[in-house]
C-alpha atoms as a PDB file:
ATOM      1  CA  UNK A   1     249.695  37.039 136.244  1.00  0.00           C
ATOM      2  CA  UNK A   2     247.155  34.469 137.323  1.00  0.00           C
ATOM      3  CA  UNK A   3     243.744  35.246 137.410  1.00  0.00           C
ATOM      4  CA  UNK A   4     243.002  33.602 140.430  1.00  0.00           C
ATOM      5  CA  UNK A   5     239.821  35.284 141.282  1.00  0.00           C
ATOM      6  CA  UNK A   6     236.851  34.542 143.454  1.00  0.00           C
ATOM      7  CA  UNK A   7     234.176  32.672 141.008  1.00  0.00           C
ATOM      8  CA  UNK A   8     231.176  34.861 141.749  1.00  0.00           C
ATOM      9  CA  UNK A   9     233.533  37.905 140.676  1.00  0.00           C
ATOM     10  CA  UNK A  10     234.990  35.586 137.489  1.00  0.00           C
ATOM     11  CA  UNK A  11     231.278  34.902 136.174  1.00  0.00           C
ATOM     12  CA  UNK A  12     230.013  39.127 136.670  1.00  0.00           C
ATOM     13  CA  UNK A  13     233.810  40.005 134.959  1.00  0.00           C
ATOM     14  CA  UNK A  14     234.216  37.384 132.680  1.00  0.00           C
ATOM     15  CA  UNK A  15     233.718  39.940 129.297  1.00  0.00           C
ATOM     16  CA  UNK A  16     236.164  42.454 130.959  1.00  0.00           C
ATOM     17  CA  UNK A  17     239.039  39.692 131.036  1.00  0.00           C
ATOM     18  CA  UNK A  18     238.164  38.755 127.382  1.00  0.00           C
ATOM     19  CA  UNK A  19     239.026  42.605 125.778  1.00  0.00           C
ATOM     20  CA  UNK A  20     242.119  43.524 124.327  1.00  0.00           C
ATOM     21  CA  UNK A  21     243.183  46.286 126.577  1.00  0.00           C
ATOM     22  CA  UNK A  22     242.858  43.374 129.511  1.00  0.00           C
ATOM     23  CA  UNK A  23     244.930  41.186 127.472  1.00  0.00           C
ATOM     24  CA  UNK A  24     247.620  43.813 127.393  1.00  0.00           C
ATOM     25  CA  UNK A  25     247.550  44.365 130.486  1.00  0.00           C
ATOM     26  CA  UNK A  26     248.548  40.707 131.540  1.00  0.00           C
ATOM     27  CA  UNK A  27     251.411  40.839 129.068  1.00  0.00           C
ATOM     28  CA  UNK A  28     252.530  43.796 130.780  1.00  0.00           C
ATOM     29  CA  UNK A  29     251.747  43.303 134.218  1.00  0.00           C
ATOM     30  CA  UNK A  30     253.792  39.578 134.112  1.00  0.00           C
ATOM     31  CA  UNK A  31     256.628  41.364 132.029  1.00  0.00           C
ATOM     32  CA  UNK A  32     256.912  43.662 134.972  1.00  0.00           C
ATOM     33  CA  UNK A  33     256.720  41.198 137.665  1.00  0.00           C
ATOM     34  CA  UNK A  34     259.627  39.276 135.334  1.00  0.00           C
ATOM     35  CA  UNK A  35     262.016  41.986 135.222  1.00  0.00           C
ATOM     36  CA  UNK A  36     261.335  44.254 138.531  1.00  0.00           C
ATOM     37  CA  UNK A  37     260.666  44.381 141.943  1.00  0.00           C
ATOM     38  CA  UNK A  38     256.187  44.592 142.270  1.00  0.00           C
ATOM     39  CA  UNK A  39     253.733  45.142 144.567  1.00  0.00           C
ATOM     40  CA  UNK A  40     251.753  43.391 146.186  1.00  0.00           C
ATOM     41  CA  UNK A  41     253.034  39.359 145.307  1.00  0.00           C
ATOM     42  CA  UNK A  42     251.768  38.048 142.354  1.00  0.00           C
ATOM     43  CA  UNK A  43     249.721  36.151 144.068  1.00  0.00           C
ATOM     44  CA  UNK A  44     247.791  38.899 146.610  1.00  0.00           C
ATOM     45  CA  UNK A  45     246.692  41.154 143.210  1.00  0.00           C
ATOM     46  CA  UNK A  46     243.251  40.035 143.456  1.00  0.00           C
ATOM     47  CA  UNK A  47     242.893  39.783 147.381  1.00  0.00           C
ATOM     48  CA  UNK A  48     240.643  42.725 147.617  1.00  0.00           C
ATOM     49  CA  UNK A  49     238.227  39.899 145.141  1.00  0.00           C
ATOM     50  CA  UNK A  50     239.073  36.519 147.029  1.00  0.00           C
ATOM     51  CA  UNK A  51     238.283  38.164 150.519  1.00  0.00           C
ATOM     52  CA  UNK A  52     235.183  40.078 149.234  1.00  0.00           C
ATOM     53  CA  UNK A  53     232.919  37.779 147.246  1.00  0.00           C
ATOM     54  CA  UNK A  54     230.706  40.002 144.659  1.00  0.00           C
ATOM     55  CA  UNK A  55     227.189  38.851 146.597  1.00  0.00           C
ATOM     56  CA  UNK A  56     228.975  40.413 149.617  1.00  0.00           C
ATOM     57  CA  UNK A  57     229.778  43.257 148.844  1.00  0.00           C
ATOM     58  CA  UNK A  58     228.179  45.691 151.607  1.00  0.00           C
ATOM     59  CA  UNK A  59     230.737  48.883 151.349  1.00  0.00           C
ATOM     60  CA  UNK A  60     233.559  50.095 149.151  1.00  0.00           C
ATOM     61  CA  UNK A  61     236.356  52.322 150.034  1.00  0.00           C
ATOM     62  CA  UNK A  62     238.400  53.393 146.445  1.00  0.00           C
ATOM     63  CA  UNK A  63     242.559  54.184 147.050  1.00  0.00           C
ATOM     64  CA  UNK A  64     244.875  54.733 144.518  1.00  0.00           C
ATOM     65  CA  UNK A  65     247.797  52.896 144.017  1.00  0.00           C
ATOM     66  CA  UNK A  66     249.229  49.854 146.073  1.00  0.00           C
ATOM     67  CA  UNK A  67     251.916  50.757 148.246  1.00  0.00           C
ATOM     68  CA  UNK A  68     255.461  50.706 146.640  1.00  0.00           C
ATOM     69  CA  UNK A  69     257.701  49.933 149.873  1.00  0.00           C
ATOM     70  CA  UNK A  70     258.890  46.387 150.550  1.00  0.00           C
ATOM     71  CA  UNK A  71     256.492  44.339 152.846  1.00  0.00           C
ATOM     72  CA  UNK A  72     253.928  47.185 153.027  1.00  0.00           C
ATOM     73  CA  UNK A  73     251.365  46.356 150.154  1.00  0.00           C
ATOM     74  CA  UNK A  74     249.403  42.283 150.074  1.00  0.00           C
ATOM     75  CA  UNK A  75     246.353  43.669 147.588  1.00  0.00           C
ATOM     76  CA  UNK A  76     243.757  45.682 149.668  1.00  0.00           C
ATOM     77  CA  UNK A  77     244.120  49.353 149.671  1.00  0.00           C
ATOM     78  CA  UNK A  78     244.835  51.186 152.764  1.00  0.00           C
ATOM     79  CA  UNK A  79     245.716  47.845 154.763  1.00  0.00           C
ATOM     80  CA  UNK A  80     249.135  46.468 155.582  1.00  0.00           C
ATOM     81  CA  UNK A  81     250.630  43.572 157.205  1.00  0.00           C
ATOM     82  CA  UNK A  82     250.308  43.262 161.026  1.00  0.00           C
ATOM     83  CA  UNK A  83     253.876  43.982 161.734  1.00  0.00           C
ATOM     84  CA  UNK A  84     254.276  46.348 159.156  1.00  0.00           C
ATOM     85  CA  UNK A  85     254.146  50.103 160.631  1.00  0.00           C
ATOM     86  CA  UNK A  86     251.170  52.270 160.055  1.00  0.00           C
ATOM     87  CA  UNK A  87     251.206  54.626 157.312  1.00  0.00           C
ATOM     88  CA  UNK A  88     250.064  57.758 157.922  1.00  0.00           C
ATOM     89  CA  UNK A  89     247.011  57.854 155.653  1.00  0.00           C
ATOM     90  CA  UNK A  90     245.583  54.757 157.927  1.00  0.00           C
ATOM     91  CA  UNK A  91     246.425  56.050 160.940  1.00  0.00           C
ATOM     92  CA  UNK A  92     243.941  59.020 159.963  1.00  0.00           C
ATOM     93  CA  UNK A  93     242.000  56.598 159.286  1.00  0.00           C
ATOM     94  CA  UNK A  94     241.530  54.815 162.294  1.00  0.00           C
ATOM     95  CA  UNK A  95     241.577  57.993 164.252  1.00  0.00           C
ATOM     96  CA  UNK A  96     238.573  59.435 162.642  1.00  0.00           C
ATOM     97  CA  UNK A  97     237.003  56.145 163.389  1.00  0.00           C
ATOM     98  CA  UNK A  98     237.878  56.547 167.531  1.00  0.00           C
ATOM     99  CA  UNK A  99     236.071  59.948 167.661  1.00  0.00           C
ATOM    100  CA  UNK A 100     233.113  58.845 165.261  1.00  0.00           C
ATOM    101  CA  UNK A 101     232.347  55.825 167.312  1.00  0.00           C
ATOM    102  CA  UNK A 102     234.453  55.468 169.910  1.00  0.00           C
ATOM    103  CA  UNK A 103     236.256  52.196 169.140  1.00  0.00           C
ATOM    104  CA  UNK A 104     239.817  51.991 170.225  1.00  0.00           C
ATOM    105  CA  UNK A 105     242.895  52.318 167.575  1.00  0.00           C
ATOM    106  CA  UNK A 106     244.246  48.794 166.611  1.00  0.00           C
ATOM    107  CA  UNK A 107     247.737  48.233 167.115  1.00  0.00           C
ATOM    108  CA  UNK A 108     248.232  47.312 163.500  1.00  0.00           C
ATOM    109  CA  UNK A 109     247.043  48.154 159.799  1.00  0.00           C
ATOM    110  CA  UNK A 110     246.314  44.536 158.568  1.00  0.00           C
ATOM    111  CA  UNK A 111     242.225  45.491 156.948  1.00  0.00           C
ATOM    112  CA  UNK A 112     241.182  41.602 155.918  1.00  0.00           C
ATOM    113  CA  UNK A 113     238.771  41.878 159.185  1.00  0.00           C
ATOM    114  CA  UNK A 114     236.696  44.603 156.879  1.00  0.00           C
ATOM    115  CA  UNK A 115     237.042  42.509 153.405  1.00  0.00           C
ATOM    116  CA  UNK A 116     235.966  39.749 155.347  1.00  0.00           C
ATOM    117  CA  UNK A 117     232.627  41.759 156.744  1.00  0.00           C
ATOM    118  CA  UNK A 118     231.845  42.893 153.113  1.00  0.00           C
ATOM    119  CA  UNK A 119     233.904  45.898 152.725  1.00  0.00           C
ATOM    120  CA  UNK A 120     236.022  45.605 149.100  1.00  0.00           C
ATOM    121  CA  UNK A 121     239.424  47.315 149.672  1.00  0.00           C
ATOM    122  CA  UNK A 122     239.876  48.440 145.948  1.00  0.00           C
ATOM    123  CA  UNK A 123     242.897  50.435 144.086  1.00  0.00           C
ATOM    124  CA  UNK A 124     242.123  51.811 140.828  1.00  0.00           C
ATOM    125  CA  UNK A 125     245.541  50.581 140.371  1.00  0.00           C
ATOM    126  CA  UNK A 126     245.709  46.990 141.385  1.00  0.00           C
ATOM    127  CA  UNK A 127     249.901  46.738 140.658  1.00  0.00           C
ATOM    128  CA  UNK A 128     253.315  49.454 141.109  1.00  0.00           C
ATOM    129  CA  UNK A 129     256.617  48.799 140.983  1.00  0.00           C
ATOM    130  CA  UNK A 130     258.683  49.020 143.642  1.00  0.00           C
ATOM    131  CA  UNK A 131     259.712  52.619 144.936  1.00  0.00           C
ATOM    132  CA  UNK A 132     257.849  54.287 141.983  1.00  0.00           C
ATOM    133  CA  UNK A 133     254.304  55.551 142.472  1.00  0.00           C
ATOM    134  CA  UNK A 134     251.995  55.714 139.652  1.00  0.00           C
ATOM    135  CA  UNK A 135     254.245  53.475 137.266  1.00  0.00           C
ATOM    136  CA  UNK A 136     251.302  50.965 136.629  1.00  0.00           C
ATOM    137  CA  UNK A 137     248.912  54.020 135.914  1.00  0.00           C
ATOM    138  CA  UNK A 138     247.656  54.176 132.603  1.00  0.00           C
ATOM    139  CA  UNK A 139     248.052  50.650 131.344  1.00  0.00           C
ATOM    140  CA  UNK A 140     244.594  48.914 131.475  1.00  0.00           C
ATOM    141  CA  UNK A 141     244.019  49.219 135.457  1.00  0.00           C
ATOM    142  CA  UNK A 142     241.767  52.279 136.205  1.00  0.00           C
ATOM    143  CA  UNK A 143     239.691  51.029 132.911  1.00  0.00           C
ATOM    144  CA  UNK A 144     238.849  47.637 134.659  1.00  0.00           C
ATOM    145  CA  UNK A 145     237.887  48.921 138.131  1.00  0.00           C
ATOM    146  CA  UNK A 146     235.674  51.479 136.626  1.00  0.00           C
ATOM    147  CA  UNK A 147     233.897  48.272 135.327  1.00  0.00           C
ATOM    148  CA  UNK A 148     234.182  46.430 138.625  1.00  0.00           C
ATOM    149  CA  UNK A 149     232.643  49.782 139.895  1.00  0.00           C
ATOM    150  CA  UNK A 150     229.945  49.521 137.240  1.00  0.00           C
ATOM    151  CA  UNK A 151     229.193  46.190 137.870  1.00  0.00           C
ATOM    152  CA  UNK A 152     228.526  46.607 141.282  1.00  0.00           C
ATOM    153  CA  UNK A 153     226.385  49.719 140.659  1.00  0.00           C
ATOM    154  CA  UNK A 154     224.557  48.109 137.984  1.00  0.00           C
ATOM    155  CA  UNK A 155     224.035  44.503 139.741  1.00  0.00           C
ATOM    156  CA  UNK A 156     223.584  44.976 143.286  1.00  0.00           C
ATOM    157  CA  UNK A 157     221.876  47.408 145.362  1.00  0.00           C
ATOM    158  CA  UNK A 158     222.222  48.977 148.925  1.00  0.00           C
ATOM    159  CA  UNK A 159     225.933  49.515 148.291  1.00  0.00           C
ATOM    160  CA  UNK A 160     227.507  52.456 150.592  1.00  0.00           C
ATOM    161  CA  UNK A 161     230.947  53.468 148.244  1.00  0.00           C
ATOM    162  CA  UNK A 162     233.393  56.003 150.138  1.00  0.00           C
ATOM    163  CA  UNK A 163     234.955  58.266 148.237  1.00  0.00           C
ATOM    164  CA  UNK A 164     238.106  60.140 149.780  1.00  0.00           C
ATOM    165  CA  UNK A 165     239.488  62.847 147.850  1.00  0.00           C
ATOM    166  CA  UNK A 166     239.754  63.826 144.373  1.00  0.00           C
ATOM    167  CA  UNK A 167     240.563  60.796 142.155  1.00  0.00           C
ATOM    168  CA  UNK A 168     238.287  58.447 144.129  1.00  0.00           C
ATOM    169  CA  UNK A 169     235.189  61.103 143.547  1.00  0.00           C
ATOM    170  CA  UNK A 170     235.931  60.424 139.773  1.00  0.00           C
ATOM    171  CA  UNK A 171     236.175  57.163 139.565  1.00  0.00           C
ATOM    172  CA  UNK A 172     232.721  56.719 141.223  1.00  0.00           C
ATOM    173  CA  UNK A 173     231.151  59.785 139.019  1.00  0.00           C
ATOM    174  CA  UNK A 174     228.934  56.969 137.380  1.00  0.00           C
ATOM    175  CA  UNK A 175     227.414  55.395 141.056  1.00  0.00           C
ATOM    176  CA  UNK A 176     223.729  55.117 140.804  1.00  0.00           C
ATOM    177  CA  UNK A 177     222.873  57.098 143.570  1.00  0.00           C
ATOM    178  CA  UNK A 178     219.166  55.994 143.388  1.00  0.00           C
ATOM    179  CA  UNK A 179     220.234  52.137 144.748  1.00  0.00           C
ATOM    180  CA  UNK A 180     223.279  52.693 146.646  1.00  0.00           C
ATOM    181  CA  UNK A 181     224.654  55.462 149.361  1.00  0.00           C
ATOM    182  CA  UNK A 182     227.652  57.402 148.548  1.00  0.00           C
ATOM    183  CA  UNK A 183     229.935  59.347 150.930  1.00  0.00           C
ATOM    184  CA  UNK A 184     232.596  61.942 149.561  1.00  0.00           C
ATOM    185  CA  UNK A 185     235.313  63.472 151.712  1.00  0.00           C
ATOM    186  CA  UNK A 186     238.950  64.792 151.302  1.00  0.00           C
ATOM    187  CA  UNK A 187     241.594  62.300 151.538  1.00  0.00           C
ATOM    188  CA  UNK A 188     242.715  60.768 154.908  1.00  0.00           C
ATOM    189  CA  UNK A 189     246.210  61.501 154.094  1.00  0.00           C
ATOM    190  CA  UNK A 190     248.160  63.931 156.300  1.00  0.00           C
ATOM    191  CA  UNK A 191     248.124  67.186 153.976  1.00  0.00           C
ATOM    192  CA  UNK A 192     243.974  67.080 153.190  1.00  0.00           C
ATOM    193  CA  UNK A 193     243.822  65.773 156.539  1.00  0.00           C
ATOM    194  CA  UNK A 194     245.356  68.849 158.511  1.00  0.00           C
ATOM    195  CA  UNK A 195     243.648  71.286 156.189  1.00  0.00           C
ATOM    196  CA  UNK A 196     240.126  70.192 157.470  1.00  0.00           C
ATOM    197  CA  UNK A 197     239.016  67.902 154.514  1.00  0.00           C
ATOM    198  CA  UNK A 198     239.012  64.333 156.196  1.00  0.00           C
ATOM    199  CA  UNK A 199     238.300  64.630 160.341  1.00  0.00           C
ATOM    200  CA  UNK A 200     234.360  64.623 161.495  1.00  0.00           C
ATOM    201  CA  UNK A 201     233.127  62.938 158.178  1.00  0.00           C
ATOM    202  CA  UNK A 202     231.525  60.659 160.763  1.00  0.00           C
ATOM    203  CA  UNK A 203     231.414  58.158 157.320  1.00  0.00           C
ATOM    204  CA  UNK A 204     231.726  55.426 159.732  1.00  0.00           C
ATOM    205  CA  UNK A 205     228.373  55.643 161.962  1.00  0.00           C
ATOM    206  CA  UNK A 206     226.750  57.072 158.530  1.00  0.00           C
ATOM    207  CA  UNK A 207     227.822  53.543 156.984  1.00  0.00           C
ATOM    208  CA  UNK A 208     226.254  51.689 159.710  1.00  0.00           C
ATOM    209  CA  UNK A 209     223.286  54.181 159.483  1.00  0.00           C
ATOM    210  CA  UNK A 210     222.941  53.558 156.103  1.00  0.00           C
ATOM    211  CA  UNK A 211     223.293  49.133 156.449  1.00  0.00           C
ATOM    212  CA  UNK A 212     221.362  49.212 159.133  1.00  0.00           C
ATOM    213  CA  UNK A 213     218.265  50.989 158.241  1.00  0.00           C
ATOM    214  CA  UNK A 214     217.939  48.269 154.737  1.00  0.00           C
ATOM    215  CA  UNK A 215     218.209  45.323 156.912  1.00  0.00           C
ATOM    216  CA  UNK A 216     221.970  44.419 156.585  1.00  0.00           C
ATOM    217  CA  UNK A 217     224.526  43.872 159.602  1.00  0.00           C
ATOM    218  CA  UNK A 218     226.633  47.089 159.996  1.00  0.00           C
ATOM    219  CA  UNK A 219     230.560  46.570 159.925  1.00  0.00           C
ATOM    220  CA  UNK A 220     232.699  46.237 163.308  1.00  0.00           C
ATOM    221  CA  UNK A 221     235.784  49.007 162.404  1.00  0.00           C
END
């Protein structure tokens, strides 16, 4: 596993990538890559980093694991490749974004037009294997974006983190709600979504609310 990683992000995580538990987690994230199928490519497991500099950070939105099907995951959560079909969870997504502010759905899932406006597409799990959910879980991951989560908290200010459904609340537990916004909802995907937990969270307008009203440029969804 390379740590190819943007350098502002390098410099703010550079004692993370020096602890043990990181160290094991190379060895076993490039002895998994070496004898399995893994998502995303070795080279896309730091995109959500390289397309979301740590000075421009304006929003994060926390998933869980990549996606495990072939072609589907490339590093930022939620997104997929342009001709890769929609998952379900995104389409939700975008749909709550139509009726919140009335943009039209885009005819594909591909999210680097967010990371590029500021908004860091992070997993707590940044690797899977292939056709196995959770099988990275538990093996140094969720320990180093809690720190990436603390680090932003900590460093920066006028951060708006979204937090969809019951494992992302957790993992931002520790947000310092006094410098940054955060939004909690049920999960976009289809079984919290069709119980009432994820459409009319409006956390979409409330982002650009939010960015506006400090002075920054709200996001084009």
């Amino acid at each position: 596993m390379e740590l190819t990683i943007e350098s502002g992000w390098k410099a703010i995580l550079k004692e993370e990538f020096e602890k043990p538990y990181f160290k094991d987690l190379v060895e076993f994230v490039k002895s998994e890559y070496d004898s399995n199928t893994c998502f995303p490519p070795a080279e896309q497991i730091f995109s959500a980093f390289n397309k979301t500099p740590f000075d421009e950070v304006k929003v994060v939105i926390i998933g869980q694991d990549p996606y495990h099907g072939l072609g589907q995951s490339h590093g930022l959560c939620f997104s997929v490749g342009e001709n890769v079909k929609i998952p379900p969870s995104l389409k939700n997504i975008f749909e709550e974004i139509r009726t919140d502010i009335g943009t039209s759905v885009p005819n594909n899932g591909y999210l680097e037009r967010w990371a590029r406006q500021g908004v860091l597409l992070l997993n707590a799990t940044l690797t899977v294997r292939a056709h196995e959910a959770g099988s990275h879980q538990k093996k140094g991951w969720e320990k180093f974006t809690d720190a990436v989560i603390e680090k932003l908290s900590d460093e920066r200010e006028g951060i708006v983190f979204l937090l969809w459904g019951g494992p992302a609340k957790k993992k931002g537990a520790k947000i310092d709600t006094s410098k940054h916004l955060v939004l909690n909802s049920g999960h976009p995907s289809p079984l919290a979504a069709n119980r009432g937990y994820w459409f009319g969270n409006k956390h979409f307008s409330k982002t650009n609310e939010y960015l506006k009203k400090i002075g920054k440029k709200p996001i084009e969804w």
